[in-house]
Protein backbone atom coordinates (compact mmCIF):
# COMPACT_ATOMS: atom_id res chain seq x y z
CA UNK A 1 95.96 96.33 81.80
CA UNK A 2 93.26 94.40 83.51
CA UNK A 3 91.57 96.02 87.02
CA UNK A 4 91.51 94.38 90.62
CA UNK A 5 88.35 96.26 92.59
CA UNK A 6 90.10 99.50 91.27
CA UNK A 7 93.43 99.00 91.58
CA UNK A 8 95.14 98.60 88.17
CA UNK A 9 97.91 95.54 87.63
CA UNK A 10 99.42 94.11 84.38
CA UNK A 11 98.76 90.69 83.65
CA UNK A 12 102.19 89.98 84.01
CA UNK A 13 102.32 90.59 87.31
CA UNK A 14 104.38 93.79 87.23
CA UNK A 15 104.14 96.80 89.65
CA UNK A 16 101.52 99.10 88.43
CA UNK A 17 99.64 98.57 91.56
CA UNK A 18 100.58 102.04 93.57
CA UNK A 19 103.33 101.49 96.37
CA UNK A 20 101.77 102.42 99.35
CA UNK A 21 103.72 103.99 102.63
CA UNK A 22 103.26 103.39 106.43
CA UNK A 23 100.01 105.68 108.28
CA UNK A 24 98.59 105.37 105.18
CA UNK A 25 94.74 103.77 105.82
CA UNK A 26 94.12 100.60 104.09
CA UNK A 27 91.43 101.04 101.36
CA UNK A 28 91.01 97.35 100.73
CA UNK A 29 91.19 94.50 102.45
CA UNK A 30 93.68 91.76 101.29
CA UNK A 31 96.84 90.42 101.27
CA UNK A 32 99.99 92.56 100.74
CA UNK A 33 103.48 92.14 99.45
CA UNK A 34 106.02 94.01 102.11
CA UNK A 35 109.17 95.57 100.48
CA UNK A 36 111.53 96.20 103.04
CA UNK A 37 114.31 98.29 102.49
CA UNK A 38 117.38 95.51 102.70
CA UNK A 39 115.35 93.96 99.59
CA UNK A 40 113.30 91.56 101.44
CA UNK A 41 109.89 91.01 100.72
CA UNK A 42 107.40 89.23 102.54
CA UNK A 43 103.08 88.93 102.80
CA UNK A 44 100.44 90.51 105.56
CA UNK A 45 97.13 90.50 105.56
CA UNK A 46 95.40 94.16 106.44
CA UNK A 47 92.19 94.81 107.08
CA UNK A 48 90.04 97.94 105.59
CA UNK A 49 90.47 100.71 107.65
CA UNK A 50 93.98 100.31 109.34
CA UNK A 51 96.56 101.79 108.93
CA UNK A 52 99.81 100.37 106.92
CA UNK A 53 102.91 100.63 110.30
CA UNK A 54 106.47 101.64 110.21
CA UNK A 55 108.61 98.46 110.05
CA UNK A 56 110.64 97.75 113.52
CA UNK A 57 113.66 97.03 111.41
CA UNK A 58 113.58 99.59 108.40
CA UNK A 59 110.95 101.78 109.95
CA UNK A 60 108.95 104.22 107.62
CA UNK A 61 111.25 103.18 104.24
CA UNK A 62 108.73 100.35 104.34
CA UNK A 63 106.34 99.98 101.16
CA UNK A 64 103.05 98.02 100.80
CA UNK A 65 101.76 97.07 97.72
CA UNK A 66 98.47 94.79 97.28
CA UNK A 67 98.89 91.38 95.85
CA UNK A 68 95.83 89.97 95.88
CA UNK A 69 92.19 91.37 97.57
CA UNK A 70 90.83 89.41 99.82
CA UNK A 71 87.55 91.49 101.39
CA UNK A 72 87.04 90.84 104.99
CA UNK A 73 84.09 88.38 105.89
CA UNK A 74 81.93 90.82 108.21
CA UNK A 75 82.52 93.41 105.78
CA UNK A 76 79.88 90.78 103.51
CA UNK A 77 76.03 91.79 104.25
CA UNK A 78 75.36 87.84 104.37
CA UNK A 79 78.06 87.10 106.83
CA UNK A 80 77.43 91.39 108.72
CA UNK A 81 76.84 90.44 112.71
C-alpha cells in the first residue's frame, strides 16, 4: 500500500481511497472520480475547502473518491497573492 498526501491507494489502482459523500468539505485539492448511482463515472476537479454537491440527476447517492491530487496554485507560498 503506497500513500498519496495521506490518503492510502493500492498500486493497482483499487479503491482503498475512502468514498466520500456530498456536504462533505474537500480536504485536498485534486481531481476526483464521480460514481453516480446508474454506474457512470466521470472526473471534477475540487478545490480545498468546498464542499463535495448532491448530483442533479442521482442527488445525494453520489460518491467522490480522489484520483489523483492536484494542490491548488495559490494554495503554493511561491505562487500565494
Amino acid at each position: 500500500m503506497h500513500h498519496r498526501l495521506g490518503f492510502p491507494f493500492s498500486a493497482d489502482g483499487g479503491d482503498s481511497d475512502p468514498l466520500q459523500e456530498p456536504s462533505t468539505p474537500v480536504a485536498l485539492s485534486g481531481i476526483y472520480e464521480v460514481r453516480h448511482q446508474d454506474g457512470r463515472v466521470t472526473l471534477a476537479v475540487f478545490l480545498r475547502g468546498q464542499q463535495f454537491p448532491e448530483c442533479p440527476c442521482c442527488a445525494a447517492a453520489v460518491r467522490y473518491r480522489l484520483e489523483h491530487s492536484a494542490p491548488y496554485i495559490f494554495d503554493d507560498e511561491d505562487f500565494a497573492m
